[in-house]
Protein backbone atom coordinates (compact mmCIF):
# COMPACT_ATOMS: atom_id res chain seq x y z
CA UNK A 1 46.99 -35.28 -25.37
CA UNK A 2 47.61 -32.54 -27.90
CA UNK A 3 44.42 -33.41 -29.68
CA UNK A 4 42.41 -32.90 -26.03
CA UNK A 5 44.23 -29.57 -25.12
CA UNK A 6 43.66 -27.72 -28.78
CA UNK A 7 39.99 -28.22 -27.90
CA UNK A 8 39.80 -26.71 -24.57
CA UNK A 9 39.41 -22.84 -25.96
CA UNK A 10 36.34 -24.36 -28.65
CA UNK A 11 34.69 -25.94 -25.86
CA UNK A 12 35.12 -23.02 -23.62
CA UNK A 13 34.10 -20.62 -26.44
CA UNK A 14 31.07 -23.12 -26.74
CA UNK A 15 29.72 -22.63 -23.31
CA UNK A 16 30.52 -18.84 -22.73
CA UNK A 17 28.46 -18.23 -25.75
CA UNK A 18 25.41 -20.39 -23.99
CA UNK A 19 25.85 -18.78 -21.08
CA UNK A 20 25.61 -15.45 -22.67
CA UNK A 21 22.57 -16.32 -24.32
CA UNK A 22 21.02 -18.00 -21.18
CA UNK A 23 21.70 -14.36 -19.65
CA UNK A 24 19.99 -12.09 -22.01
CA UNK A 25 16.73 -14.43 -22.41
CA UNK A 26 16.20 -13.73 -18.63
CA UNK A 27 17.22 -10.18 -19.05
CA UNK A 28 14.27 -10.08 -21.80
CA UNK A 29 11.77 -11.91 -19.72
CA UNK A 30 12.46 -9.78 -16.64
CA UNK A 31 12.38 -6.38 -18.52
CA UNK A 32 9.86 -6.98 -21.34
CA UNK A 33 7.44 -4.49 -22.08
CA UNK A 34 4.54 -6.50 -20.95
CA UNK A 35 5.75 -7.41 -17.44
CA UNK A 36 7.09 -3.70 -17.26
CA UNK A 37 3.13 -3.20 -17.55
CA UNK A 38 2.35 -5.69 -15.39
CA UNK A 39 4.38 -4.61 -13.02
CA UNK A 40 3.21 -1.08 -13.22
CA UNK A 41 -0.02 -2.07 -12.73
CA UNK A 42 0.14 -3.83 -9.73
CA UNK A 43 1.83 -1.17 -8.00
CA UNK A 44 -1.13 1.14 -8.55
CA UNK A 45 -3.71 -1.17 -7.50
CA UNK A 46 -5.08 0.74 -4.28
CA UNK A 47 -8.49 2.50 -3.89
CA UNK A 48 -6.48 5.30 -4.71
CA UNK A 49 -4.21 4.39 -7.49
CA UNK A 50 -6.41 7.28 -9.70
CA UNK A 51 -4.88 9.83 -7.62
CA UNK A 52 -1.19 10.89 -7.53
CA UNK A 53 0.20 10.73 -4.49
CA UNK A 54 1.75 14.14 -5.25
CA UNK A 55 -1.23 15.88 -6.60
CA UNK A 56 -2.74 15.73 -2.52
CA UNK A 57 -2.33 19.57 -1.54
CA UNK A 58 -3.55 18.95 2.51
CA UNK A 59 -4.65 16.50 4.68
CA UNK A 60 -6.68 16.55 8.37
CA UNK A 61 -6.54 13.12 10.36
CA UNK A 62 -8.77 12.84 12.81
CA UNK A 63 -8.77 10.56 16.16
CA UNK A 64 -12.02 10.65 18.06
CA UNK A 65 -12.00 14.67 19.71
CA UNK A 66 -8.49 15.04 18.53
CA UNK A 67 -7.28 16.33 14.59
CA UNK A 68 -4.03 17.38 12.72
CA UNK A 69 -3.88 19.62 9.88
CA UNK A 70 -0.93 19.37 7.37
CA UNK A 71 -0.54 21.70 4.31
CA UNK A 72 1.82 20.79 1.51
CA UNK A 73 4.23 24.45 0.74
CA UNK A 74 7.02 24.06 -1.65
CA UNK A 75 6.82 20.06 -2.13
CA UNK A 76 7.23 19.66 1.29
CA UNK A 77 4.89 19.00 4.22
CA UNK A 78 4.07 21.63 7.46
CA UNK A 79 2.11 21.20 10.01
CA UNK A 80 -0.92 23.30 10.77
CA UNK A 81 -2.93 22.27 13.54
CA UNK A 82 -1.82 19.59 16.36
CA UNK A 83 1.48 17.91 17.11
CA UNK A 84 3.19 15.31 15.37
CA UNK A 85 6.53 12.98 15.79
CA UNK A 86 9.82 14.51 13.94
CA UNK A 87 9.42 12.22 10.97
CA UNK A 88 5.51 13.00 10.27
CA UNK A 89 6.45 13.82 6.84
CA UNK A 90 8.05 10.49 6.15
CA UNK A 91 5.44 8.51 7.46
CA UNK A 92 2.81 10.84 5.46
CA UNK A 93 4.64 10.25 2.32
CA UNK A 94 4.18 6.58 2.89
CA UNK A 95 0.64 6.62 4.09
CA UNK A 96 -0.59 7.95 0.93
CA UNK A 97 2.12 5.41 -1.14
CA UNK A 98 0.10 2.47 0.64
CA UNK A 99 -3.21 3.85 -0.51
CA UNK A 100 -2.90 4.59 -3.87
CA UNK A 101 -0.76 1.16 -4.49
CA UNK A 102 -2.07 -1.47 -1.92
CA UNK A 103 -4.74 -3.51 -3.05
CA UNK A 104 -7.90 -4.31 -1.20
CA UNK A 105 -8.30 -8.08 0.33
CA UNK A 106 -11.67 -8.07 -0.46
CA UNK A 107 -14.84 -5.98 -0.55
CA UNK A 108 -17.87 -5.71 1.02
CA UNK A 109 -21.93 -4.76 0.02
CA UNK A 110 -22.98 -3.86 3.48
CA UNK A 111 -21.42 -2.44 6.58
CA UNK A 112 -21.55 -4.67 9.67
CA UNK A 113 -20.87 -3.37 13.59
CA UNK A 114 -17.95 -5.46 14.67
CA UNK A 115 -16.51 -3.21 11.36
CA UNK A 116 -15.98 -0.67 13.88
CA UNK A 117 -16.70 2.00 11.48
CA UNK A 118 -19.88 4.18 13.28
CA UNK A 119 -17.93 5.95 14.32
CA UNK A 120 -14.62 5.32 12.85
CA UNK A 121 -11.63 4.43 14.51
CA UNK A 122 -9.33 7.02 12.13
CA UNK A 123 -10.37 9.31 9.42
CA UNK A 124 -7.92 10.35 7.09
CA UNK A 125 -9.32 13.09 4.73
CA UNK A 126 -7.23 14.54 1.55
CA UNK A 127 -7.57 17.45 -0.51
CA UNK A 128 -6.71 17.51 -4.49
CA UNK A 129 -7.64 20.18 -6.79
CA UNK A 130 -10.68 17.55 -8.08
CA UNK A 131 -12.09 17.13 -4.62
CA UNK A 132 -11.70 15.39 -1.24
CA UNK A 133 -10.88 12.23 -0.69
CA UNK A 134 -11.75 10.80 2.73
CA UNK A 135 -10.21 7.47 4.16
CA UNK A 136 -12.07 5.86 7.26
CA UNK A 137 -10.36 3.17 9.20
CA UNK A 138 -12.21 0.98 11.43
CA UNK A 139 -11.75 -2.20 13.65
CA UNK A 140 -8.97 -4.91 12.87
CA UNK A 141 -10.37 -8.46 11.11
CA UNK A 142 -10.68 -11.45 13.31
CA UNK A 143 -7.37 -12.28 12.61
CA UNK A 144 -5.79 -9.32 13.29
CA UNK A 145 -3.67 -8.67 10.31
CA UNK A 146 -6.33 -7.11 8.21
CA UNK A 147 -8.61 -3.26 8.87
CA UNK A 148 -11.87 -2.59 7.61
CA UNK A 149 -11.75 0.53 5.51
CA UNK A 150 -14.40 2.59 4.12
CA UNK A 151 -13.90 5.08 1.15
CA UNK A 152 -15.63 8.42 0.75
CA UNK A 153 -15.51 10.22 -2.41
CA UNK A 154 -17.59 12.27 -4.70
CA UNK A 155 -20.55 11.11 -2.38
CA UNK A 156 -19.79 7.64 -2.88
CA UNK A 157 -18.59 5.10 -0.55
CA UNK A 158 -16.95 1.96 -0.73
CA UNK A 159 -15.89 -0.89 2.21
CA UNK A 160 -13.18 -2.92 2.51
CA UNK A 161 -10.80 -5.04 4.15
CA UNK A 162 -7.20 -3.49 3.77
CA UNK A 163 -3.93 -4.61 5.02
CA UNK A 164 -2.95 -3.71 8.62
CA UNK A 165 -0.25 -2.12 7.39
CA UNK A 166 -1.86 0.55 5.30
CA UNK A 167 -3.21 2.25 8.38
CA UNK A 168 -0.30 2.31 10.25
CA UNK A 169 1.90 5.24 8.97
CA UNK A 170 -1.18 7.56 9.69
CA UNK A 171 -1.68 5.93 13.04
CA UNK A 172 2.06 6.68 13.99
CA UNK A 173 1.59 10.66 13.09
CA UNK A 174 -1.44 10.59 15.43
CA UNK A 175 0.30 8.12 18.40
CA UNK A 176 -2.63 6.19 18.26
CA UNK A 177 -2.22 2.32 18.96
CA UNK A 178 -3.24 -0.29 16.52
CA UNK A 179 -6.71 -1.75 17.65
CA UNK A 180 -7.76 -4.84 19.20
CA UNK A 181 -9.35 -7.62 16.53
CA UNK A 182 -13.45 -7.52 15.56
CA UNK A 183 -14.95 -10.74 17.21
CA UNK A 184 -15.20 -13.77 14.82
CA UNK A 185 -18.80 -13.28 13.01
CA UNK A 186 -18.77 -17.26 12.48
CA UNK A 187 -15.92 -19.66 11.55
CA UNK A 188 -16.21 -19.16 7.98
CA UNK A 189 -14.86 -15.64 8.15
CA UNK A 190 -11.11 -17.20 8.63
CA UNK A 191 -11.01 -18.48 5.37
CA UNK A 192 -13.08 -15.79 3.27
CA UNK A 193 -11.24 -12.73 4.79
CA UNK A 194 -7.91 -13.74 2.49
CA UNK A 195 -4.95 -12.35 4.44
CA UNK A 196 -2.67 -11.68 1.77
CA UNK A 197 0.07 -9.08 2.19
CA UNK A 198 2.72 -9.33 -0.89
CA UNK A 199 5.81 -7.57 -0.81
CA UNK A 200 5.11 -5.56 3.00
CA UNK A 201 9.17 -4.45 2.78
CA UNK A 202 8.73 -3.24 -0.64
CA UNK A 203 5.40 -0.84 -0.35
CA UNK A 204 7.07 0.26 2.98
CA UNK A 205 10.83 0.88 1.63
CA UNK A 206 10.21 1.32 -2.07
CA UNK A 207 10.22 4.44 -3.68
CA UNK A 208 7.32 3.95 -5.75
């Protein structure tokens, strides 16, 4: 009995010291240089992760006849032209978040007319001191969850098929509602338009 209790603190000293180690192995493979990277990278994977979000100057949005104007002055936004809901400068700050870190679904060679993009449904244009950068939302994917998105810059353009999501902070400063799906082109489009949205609360909530 004596024998049994003089090696309970050994065998306790045993396992707090493998527990200890268990704990910083996962603290290295969490926050190990190259998944810091990887990390890093994947956050800036939108069409326009080469663009800080800060660096934009002004914006215009424009809805069919209607457009807003918004300046930033002193790190903050104003309004020049329209009307917007009280929190326009939240949901502007997050607009531009999803666009320079949400990646594309997929892209495409060629435009096609259920992209709803002649005209577009949204155009989204920013100003940096490089240029303009012009963001042209179109008609929702068959499935619904998905917009077709066409990118303007330096007199290049590019389509794709973006996450709902990313047009919806710019739709809410111009109270415009989310648009109806693009008719099924054939059956095959279900599976090669790849609805993938990873980590929705985080681009929306994150700081990043």
């Amino acid at each position: 009995m004596l024998d049994r209790l003089a090696g309970w603190p050994r065998r306790n000293a045993w396992a707090l010291v493998a527990a200890a180690a268990a704990l910083l192995l996962t603290l290295l493979a969490l926050y190990s240089p190259d998944r810091q990277k990887g990390l890093a990278e994947y956050q800036a994977a939108g069409p326009m992760r080469h663009i800080q979000t800060s660096d934009i100057v002004a914006l215009r949005i424009v809805a069919g006849a209607r457009q807003w104007r918004f300046e930033r002055r002193a790190s903050a936004w104003q309004i020049v032209e329209g009307t917007a809901p009280p929190d326009f400068a939240t949901a502007l700050e997050t607009g531009l978040r999803l666009l320079h870190n949400t990646s594309p679904e997929r892209g495409f060679d060629s435009e096609a007319p259920d992209f709803g993009l002649t005209p577009p449904a949204l155009r989204v244009s920013l100003a940096t001191a490089g240029g303009a950068f012009d963001v042209e939302f179109g008609s929702a994917n068959p499935m619904g969850l998905a917009r077709y998105v066409r990118i303007r810059e330096h007199g290049l353009s590019a389509l794709y098929l973006m996450p709902g999501y990313v047009a919806e902070p710019w739709e809410q400063v111009a109270g415009k509602p989310r648009p109806c799906a693009a008719p099924a082109r054939q059956r095959g489009d279900f599976h090669s338009e790849r609805l993938l949205h990873p980590l929705l609360g985080f681009y929306l909530h994150s700081g990043f």
